[in-house]
Protein backbone atom coordinates (compact mmCIF):
# COMPACT_ATOMS: atom_id res chain seq x y z
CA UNK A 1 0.00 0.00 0.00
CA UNK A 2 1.46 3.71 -0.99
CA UNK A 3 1.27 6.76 1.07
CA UNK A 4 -0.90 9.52 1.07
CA UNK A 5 1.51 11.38 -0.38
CA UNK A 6 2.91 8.76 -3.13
CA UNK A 7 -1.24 8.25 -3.86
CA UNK A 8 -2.14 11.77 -4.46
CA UNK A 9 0.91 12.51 -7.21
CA UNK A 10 -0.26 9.36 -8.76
CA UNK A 11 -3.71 9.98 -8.92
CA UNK A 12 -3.22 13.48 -9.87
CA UNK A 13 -1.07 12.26 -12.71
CA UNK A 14 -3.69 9.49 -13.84
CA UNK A 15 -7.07 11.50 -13.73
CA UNK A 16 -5.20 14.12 -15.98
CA UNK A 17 -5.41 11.24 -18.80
CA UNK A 18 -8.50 11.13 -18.38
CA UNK A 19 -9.40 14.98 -17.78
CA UNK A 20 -7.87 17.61 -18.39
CA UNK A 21 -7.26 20.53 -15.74
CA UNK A 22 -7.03 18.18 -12.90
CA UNK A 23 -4.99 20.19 -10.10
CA UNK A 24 -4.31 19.54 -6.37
CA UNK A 25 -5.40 22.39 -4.80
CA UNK A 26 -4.91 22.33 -1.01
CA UNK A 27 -5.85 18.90 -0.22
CA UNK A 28 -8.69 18.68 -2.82
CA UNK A 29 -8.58 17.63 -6.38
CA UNK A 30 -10.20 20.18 -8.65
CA UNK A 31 -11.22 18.88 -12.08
CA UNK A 32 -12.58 21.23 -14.62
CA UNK A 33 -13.81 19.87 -18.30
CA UNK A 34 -15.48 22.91 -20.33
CA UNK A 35 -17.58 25.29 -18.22
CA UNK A 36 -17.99 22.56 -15.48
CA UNK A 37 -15.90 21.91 -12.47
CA UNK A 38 -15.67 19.59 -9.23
CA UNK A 39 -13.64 18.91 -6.66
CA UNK A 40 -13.32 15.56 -4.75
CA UNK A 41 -11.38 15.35 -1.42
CA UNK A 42 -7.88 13.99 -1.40
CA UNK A 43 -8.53 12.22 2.10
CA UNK A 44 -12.06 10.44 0.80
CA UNK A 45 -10.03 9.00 -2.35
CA UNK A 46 -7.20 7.55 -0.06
CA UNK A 47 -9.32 6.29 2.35
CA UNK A 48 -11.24 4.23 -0.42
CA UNK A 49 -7.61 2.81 -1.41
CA UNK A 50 -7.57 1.81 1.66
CA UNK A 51 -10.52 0.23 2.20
CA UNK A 52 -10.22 -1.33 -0.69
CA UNK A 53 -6.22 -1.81 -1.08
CA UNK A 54 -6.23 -1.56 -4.71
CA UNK A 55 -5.44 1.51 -6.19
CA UNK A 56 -6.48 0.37 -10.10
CA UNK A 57 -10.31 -0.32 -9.21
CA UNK A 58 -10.06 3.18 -6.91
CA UNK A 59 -9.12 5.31 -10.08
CA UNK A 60 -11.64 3.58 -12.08
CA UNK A 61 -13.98 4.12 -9.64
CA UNK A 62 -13.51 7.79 -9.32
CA UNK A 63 -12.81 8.35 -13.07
CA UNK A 64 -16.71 6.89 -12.99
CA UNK A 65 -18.17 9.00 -10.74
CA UNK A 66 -15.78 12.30 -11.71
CA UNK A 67 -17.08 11.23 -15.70
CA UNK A 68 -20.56 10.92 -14.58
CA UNK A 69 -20.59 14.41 -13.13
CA UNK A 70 -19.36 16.36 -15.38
CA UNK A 71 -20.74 14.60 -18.24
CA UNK A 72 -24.21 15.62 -17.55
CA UNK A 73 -25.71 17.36 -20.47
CA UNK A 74 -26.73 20.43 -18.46
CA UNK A 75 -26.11 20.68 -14.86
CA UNK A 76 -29.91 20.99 -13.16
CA UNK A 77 -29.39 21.64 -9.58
CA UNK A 78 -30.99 19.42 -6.88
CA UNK A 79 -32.62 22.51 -4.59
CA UNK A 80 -33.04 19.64 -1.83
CA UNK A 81 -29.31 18.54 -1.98
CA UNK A 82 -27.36 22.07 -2.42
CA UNK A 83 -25.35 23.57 1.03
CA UNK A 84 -23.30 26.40 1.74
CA UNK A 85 -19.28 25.78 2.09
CA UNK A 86 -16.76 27.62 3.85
CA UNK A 87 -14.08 28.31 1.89
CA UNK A 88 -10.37 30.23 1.67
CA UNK A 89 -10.73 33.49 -0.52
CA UNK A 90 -7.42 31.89 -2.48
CA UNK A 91 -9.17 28.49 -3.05
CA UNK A 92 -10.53 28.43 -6.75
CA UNK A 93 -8.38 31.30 -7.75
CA UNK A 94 -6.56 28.79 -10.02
CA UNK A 95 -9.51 28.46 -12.04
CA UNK A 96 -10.71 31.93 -12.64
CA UNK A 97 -12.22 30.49 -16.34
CA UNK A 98 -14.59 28.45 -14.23
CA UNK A 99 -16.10 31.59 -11.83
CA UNK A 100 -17.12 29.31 -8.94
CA UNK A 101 -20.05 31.30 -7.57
CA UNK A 102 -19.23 32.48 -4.18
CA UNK A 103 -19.95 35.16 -2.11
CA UNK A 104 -17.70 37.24 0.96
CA UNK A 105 -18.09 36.27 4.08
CA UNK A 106 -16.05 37.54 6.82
CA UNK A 107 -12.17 38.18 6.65
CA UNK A 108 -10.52 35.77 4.66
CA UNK A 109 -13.04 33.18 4.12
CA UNK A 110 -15.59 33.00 1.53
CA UNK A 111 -19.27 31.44 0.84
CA UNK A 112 -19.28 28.80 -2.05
CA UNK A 113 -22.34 26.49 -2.56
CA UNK A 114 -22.03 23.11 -3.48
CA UNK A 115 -24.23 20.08 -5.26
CA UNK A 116 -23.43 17.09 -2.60
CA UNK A 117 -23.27 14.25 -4.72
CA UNK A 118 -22.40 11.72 -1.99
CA UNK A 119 -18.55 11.22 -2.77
CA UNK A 120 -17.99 14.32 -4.33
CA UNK A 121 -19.13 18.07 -4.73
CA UNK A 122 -19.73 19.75 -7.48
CA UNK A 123 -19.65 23.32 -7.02
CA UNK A 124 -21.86 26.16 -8.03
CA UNK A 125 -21.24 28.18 -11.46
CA UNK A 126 -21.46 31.73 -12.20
CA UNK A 127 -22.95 31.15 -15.38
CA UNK A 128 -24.81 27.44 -14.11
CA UNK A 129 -28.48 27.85 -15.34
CA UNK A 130 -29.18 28.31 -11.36
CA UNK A 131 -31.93 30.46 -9.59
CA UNK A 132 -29.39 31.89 -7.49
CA UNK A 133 -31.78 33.33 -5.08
CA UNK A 134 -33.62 30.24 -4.78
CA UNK A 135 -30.35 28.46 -4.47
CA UNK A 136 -28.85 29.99 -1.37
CA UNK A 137 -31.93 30.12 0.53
CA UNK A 138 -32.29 26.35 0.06
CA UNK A 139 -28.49 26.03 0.59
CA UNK A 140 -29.35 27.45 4.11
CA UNK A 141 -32.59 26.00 5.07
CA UNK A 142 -30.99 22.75 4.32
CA UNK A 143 -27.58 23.02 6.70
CA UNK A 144 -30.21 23.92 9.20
CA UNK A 145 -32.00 21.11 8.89
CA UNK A 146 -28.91 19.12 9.85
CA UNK A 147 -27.97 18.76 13.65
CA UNK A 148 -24.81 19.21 15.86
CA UNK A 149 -23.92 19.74 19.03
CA UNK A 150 -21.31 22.06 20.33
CA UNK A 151 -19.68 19.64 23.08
CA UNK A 152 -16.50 20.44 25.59
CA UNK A 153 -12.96 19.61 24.90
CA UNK A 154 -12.09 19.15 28.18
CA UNK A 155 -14.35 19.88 31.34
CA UNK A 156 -12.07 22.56 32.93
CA UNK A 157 -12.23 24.45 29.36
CA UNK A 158 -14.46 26.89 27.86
CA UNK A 159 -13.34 25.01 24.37
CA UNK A 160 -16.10 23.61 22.06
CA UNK A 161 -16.40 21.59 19.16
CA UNK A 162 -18.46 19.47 17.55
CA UNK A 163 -19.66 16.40 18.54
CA UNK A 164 -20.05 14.56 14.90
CA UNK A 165 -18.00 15.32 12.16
CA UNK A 166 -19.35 16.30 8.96
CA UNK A 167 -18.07 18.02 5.72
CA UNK A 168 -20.19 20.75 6.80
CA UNK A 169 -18.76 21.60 10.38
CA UNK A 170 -16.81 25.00 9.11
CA UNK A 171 -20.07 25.81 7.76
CA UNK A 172 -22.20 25.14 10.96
CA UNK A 173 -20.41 28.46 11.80
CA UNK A 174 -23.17 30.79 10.11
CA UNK A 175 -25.90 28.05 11.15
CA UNK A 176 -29.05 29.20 13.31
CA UNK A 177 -29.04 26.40 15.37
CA UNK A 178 -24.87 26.28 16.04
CA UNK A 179 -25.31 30.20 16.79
CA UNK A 180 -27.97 29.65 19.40
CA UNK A 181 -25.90 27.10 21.15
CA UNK A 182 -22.60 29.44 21.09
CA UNK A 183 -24.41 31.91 22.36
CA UNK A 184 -25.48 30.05 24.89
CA UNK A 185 -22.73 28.12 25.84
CA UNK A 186 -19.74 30.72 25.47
CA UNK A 187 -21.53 34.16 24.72
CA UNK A 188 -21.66 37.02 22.14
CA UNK A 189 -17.64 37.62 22.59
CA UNK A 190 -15.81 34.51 21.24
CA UNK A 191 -13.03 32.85 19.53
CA UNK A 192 -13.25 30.34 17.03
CA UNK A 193 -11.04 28.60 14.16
CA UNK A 194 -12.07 26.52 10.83
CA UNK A 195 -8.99 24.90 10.31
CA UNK A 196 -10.59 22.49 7.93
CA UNK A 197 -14.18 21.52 6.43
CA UNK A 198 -14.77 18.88 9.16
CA UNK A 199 -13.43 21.05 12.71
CA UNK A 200 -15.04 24.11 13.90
CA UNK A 201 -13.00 25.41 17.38
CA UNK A 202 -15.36 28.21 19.40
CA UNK A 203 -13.92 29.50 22.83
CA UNK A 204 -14.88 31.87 25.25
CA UNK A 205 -12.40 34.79 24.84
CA UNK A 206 -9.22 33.80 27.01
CA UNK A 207 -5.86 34.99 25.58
CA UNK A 208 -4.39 31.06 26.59
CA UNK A 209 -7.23 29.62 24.59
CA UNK A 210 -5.46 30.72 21.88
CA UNK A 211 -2.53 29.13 22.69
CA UNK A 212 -4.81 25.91 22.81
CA UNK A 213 -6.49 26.41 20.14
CA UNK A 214 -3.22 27.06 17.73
CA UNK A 215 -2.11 23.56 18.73
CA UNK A 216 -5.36 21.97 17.86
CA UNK A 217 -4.80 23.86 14.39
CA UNK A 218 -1.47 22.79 13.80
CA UNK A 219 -2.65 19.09 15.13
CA UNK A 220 -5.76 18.57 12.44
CA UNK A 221 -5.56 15.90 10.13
CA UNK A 222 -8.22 16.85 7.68
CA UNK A 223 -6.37 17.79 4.38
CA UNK A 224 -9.10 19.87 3.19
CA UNK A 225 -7.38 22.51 4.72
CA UNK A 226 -9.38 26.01 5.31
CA UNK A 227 -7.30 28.41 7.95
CA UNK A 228 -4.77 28.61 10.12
CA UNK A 229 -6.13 31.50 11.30
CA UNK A 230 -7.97 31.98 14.92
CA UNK A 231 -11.02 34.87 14.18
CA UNK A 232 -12.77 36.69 17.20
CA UNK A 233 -16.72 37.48 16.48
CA UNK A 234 -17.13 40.91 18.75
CA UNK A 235 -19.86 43.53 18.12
CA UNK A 236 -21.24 42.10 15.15
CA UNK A 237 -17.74 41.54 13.22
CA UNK A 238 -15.63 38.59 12.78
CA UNK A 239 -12.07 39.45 12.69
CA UNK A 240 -8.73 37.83 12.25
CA UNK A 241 -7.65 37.94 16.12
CA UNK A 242 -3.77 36.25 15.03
CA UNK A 243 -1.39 35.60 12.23
């Protein structure tokens, strides 16, 4: 069996056979054919290889599924299936021909909207025959109508994070439910970090939280990397509280 690293260089190399514009951007695989694009998580494909500890049947599935996708004659938006991502302002950058549809939304980090299609995402176009409006609305009502919990770290902390992972806990962030329970729990002054798609950190205010908190940044194993950055929500703003 090959390494993570060894795997990704290899598959990277492969799928551009098959497609052409396949990248690794931070720990994802972006694929682009024409005016449609995807991107599939680095960590998903390798832990398929593992599961399945052949790496031929792993391409060939993924070179299905990646085919399948954005083969489609035109791309018609499941309103049921669509959520909101949390993403770096760099990440698609590479792909400016594409115009991922995304939107600001605080500091560094922006909104992008996604199609789940179980093992991959297929993000949102600019110019995807979309009723935008509809869209994010849905993209909204549906992350809300998944559940979390904000849970303790340790019992002597004011650290929380969440108790199921999900490729939606950086997004849980702007959630109505996941906003109650900060509130609740740690108050309208707080700390948080999204180091990747599946961690969300939230802390009462403390300057040693951030100590702890920077370790449990430099410590995450998702690849699907989003900051290293620790933000501070006070009076209504988030803002980048560290470097």
């Amino acid at each position: 069996m090959i390494s993570f690293t060894a795997f990704s260089n290899k598959i990277v190399s492969d799928l551009n056979k098959c497609f052409s514009g396949v990248i690794l951007e931070g720990n994802s695989l972006v694929i682009n054919s024409g005016s449609a694009g995807m991107s599939v998580p680095i960590s998903s494909m390798y832990s398929e290889y593992q599961r399945l500890n052949n790496y031929k049947r792993t391409l060939k599935i993924y070179v299905d599924i990646i085919h399948n996708i954005l083969n489609q004659y035109d791309f018609k938006i499941d309103y049921n299936n669509v959520y909101p991502m949390l993403k770096s302002k760099d990440f698609g950058n590479a792909e400016k021909h594409l115009g991922f549809y995304r939107e600001p939304a605080f500091a560094d980090i922006d909104i992008f909207y996604v199609s789940d299609e179980a093992e991959t995402f297929r993000f949102v176009l600019n110019n995807d025959d979309v009723d935008f409006d509809k869209m994010k609305k849905a993209a909204w009502k549906n992350l809300n109508k998944l559940t979390n919990i904000l849970v303790q770290l340790d019992d002597t902390l004011d650290i929380y994070h969440m108790k199921y992972s999900t490729d939606y806990n950086a997004s849980f962030l702007l959630s109505d439910s996941i906003q109650k329970q900060i509130l609740k729990k740690v108050g309208q002054d707080y700390i948080f970090a999204i180091p990747s798609s599946t961690t969300l950190l939230v802390a009462r205010y403390h300057p040693e939280y951030l100590k702890i908190i920077n370790r449990f940044i430099m410590a995450d194993k998702d690849p699907n990397k989003i900051s290293d950055k620790i933000y501070q929500f006070k009076n209504g703003v988030f803002n980048i509280v560290t470097d």
